[in-house]
Protein backbone atom coordinates (compact mmCIF):
# COMPACT_ATOMS: atom_id res chain seq x y z
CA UNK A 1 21.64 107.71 20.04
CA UNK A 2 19.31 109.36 22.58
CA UNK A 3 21.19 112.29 22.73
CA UNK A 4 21.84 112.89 18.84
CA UNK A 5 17.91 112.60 18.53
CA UNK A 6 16.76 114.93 21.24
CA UNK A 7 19.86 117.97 19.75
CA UNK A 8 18.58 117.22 16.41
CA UNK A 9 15.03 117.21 17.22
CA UNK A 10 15.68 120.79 19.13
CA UNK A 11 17.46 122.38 16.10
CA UNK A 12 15.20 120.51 13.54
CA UNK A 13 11.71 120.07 14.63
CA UNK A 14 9.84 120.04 11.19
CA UNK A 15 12.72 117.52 9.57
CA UNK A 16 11.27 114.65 8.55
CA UNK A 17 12.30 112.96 5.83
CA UNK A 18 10.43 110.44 3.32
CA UNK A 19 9.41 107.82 4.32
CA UNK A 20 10.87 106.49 7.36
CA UNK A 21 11.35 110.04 9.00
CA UNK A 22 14.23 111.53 11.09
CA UNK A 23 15.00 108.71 13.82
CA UNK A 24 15.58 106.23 10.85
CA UNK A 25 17.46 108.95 8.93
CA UNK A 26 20.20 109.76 12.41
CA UNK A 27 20.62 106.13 12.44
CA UNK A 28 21.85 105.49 9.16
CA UNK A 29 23.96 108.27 9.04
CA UNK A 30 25.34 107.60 12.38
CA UNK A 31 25.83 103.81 11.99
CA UNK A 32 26.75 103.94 8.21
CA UNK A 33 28.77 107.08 8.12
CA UNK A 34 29.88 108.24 11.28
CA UNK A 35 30.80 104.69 13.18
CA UNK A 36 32.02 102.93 10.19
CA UNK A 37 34.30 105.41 8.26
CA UNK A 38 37.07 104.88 11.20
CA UNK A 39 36.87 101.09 10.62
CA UNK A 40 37.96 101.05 7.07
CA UNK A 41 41.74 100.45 7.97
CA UNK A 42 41.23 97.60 10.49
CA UNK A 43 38.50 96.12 8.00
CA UNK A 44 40.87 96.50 5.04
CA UNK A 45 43.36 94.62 7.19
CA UNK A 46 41.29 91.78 6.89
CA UNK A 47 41.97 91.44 3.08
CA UNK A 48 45.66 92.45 3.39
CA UNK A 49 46.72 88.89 2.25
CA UNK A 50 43.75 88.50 -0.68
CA UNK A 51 46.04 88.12 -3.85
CA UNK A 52 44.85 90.28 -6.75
CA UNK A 53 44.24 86.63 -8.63
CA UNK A 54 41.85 85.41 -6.24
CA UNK A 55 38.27 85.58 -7.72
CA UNK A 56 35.06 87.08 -6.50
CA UNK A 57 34.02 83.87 -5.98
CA UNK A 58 36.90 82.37 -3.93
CA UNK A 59 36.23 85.37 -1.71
CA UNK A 60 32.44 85.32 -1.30
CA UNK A 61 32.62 81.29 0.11
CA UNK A 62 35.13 82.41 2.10
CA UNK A 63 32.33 83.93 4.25
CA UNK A 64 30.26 80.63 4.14
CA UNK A 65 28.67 79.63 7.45
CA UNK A 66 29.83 76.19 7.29
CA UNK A 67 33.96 77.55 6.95
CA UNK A 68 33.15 79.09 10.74
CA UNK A 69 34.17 77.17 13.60
């Protein structure tokens, strides 16, 4: 992230953005946005036997700490 900071700090230096300012702000974007958008496909993979029938519900306690081994 250094490196992102220190361009963006170069090319930007009066950014700072309400209210957590610009470090908070490259983070997001970068960890939201830039790193996740290429995991969609593997994480939609994960779901790729989910019936259309199956309920919110079923779904949501299949992420219940006591169903990990």
């Amino acid at each position: 992230m250094t490196p992102i900071e220190e361009t963006f700090g170069k090319e930007y230096p009066d950014f700072d953005p309400f209210p957590f300012g610009s470090q908070s702000w490259i983070m997001t974007l970068v960890r939201n946005i830039l790193l996740a958008e290429p995991m969609l496909d593997d994480f939609g993979r994960c779901f790729a036997d989910v019936s259309r029938g199956e309920t919110t519900g079923e779904l949501a306690d299949s992420f219940r700490l006591e169903n990990y081994a």
